[in-house]
N, C-alpha and C. Protein backbone atom coordinates (compact mmCIF):
# COMPACT_ATOMS: atom_id res chain seq x y z
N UNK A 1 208.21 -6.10 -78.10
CA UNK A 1 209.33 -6.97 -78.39
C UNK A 1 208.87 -8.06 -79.33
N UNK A 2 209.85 -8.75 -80.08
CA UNK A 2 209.55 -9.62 -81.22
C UNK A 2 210.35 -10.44 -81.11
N UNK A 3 210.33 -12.07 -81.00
CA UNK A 3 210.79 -13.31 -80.67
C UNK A 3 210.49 -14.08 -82.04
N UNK A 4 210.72 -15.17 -82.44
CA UNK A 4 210.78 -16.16 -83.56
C UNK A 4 210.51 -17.59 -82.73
N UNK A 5 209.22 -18.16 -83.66
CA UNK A 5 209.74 -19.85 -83.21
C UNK A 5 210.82 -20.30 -84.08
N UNK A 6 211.01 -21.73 -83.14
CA UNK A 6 212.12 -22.60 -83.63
C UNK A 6 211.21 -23.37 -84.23
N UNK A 7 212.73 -24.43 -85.07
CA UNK A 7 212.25 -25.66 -85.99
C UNK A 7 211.34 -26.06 -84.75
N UNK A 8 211.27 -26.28 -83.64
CA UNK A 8 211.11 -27.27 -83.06
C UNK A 8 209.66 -26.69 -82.28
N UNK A 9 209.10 -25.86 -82.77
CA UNK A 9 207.56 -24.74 -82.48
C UNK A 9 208.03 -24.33 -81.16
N UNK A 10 209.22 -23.97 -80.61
CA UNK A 10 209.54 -23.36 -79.26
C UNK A 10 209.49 -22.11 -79.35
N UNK A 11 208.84 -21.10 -78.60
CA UNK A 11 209.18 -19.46 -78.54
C UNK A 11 209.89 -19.27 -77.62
N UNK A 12 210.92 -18.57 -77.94
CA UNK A 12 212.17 -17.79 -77.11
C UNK A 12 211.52 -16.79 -76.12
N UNK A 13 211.33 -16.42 -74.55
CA UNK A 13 211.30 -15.17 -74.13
C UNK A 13 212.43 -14.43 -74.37
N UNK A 14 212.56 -13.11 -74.69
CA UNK A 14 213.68 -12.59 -74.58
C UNK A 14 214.43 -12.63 -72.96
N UNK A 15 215.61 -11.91 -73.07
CA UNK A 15 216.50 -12.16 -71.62
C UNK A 15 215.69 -11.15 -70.75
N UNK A 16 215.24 -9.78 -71.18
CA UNK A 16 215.29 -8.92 -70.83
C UNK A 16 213.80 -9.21 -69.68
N UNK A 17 212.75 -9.98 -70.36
CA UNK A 17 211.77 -10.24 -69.60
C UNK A 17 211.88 -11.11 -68.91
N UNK A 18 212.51 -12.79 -69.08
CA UNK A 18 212.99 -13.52 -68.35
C UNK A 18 213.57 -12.58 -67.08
N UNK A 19 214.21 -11.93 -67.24
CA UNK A 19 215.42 -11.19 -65.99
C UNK A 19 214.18 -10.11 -65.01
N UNK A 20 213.51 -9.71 -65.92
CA UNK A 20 212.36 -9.03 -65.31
C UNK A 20 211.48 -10.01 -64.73
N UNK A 21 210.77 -10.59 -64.82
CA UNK A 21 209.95 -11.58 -63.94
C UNK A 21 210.82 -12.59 -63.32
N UNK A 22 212.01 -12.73 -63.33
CA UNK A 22 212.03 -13.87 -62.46
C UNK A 22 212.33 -15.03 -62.94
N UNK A 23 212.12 -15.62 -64.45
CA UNK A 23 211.67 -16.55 -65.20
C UNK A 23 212.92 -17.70 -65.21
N UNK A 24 212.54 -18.37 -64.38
CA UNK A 24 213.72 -19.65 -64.67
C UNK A 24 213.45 -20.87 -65.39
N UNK A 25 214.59 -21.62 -66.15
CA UNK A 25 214.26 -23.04 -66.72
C UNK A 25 213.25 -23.97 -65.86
N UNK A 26 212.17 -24.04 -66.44
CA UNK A 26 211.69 -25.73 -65.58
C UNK A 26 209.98 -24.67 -65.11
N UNK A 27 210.34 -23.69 -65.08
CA UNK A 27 208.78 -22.22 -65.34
C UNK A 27 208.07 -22.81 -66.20
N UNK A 28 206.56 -23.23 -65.40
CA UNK A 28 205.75 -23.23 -66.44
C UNK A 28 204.83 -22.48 -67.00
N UNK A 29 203.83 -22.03 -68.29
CA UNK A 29 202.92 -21.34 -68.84
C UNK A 29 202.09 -21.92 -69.57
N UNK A 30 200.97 -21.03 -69.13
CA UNK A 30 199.67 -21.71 -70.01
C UNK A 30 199.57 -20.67 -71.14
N UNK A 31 198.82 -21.05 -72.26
CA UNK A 31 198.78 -20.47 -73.68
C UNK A 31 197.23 -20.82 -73.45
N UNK A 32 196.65 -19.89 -73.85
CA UNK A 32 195.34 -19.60 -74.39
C UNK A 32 195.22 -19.01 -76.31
N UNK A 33 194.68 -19.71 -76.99
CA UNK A 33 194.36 -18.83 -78.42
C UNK A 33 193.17 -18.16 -78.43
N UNK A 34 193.51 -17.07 -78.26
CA UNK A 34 192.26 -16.06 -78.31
C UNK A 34 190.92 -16.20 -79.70
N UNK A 35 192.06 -16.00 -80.69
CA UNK A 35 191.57 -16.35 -81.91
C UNK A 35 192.37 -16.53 -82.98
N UNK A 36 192.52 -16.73 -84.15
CA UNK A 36 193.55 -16.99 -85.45
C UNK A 36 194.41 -15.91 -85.00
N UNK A 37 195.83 -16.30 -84.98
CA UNK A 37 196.78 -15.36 -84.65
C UNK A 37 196.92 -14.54 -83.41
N UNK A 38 196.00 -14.71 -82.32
CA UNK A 38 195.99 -14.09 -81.16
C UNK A 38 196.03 -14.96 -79.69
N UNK A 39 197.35 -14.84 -79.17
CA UNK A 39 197.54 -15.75 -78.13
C UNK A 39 197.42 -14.61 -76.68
N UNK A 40 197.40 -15.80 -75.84
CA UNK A 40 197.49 -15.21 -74.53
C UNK A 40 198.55 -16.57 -73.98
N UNK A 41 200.05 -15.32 -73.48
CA UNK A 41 200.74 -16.15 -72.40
C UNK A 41 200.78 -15.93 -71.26
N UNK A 42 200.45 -17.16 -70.23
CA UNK A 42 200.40 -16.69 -68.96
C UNK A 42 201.49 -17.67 -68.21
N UNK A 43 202.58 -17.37 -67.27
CA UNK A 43 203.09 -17.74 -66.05
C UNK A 43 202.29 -18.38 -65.18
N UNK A 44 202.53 -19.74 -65.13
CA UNK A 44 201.33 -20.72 -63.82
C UNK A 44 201.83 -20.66 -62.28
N UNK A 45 201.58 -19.98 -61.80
CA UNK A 45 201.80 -20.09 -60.41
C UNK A 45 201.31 -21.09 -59.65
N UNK A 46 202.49 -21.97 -59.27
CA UNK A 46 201.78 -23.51 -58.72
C UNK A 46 202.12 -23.36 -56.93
N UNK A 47 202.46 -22.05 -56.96
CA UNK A 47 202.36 -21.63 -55.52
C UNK A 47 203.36 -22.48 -54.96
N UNK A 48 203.74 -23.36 -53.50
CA UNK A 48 204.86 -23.22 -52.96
C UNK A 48 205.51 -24.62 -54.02
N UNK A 49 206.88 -24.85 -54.19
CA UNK A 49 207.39 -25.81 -54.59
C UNK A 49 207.31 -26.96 -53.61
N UNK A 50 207.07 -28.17 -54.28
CA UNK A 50 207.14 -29.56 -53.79
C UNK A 50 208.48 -30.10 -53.65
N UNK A 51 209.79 -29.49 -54.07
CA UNK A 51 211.24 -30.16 -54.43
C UNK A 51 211.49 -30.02 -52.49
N UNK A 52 211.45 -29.54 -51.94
CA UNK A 52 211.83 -29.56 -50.57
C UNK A 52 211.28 -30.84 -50.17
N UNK A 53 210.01 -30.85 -50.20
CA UNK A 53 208.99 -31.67 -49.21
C UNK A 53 209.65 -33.12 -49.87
N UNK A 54 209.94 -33.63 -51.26
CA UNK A 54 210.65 -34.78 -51.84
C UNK A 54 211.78 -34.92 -50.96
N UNK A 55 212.03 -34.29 -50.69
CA UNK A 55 214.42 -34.23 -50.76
C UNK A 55 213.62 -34.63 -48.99
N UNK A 56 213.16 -33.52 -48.05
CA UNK A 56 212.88 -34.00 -46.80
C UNK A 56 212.43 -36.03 -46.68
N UNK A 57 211.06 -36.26 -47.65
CA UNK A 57 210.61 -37.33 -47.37
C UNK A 57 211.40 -38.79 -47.92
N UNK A 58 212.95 -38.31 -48.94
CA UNK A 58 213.50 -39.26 -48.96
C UNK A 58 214.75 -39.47 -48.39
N UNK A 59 214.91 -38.46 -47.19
CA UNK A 59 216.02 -38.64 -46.31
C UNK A 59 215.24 -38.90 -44.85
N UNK A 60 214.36 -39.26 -44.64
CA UNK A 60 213.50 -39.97 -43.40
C UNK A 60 214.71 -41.12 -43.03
N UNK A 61 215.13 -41.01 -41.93
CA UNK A 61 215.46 -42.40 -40.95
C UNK A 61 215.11 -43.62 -41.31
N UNK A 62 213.53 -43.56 -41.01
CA UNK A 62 213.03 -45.07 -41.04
C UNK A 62 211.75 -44.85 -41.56
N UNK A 63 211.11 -45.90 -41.91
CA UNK A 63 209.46 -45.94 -42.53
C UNK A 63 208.91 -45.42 -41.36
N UNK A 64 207.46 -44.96 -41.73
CA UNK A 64 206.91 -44.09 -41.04
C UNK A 64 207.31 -43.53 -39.67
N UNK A 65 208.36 -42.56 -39.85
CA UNK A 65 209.15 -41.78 -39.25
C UNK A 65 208.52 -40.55 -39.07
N UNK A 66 207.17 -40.32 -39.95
CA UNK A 66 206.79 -39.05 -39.95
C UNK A 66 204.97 -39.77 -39.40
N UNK A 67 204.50 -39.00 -38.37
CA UNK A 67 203.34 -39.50 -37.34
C UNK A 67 202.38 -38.77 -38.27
N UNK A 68 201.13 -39.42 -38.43
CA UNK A 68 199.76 -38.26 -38.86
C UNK A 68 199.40 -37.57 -37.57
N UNK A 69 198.84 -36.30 -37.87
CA UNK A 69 198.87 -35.23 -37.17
C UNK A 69 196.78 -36.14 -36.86
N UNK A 70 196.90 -35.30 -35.38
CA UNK A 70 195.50 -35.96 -34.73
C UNK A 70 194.47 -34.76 -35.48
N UNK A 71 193.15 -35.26 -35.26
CA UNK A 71 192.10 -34.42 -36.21
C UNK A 71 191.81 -33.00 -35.00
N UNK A 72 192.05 -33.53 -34.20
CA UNK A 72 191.68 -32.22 -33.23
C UNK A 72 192.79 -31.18 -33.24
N UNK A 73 193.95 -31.37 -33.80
CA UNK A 73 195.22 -31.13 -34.08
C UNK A 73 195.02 -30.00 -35.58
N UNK A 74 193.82 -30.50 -36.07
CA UNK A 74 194.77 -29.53 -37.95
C UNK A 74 193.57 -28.57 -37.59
N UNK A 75 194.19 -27.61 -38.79
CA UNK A 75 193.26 -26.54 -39.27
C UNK A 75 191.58 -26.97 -39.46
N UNK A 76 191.34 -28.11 -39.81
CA UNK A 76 189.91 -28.61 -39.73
C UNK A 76 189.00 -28.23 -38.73
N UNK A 77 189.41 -28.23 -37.28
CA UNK A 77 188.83 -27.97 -36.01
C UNK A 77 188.89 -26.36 -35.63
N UNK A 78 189.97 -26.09 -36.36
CA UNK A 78 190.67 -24.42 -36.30
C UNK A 78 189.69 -23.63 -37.11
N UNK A 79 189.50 -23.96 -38.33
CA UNK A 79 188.89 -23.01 -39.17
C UNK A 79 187.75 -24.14 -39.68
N UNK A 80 186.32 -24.32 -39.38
CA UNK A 80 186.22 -25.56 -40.26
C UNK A 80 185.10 -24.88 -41.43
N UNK A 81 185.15 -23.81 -41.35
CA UNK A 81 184.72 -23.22 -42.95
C UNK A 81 185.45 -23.01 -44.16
N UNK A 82 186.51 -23.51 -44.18
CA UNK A 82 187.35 -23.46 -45.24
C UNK A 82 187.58 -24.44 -45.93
C-alpha cells in the first residue's frame, strides 16, 4: 500500500489497516530510521489505559478516601522476586 505526507509531514494510515489493527485517534507509534529512506513503524503498546484510574480518582468523596494497601498486603510479600 502507498500513503502521501501532508503539508504538515503527517502520514495517513490507510482505512483498511487502521480497521485491521484496531487503530484509533489518540494511538501512539514509534518510528525508527533504519537508514536514508528506510523507516520502521511501530504501534506502542502502553498496555492497560490510565483514563479509568483518572475519571475513578477524580470522583473520590473526600481526600484520602482511598487507604494505602499494608506491605504484608501487596504482591511484594506474594512474589518478592519480581
Amino acid at each position: 500500500m502507498t500513503t502521501c505526507v501532508s503539508s504538515k509531514g503527517q502520514i495517513v494510515l490507510p482505512a483498511e489497516m487502521r480497521r485491521e489493527d484496531g487503530i484509533r485517534p489518540g494511538h501512539v507509534f514509534e518510528i525508527d530510521r533504519l537508514s536514508s529512506g528506510d523507516y520502521h513503524l511501530r504501534l506502542k503498546r502502553s498496555g492497560r489505559s490510565r483514563k479509568g484510574l483518572a475519571r475513578l480518582l477524580l470522583s473520590c468523596p473526600e481526600k484520602n478516601w482511598f487507604c494505602p494497601v499494608a506491605f504484608n498486603e501487596s504482591t511484594d510479600s506474594i512474589c518478592p522476586s519480581l
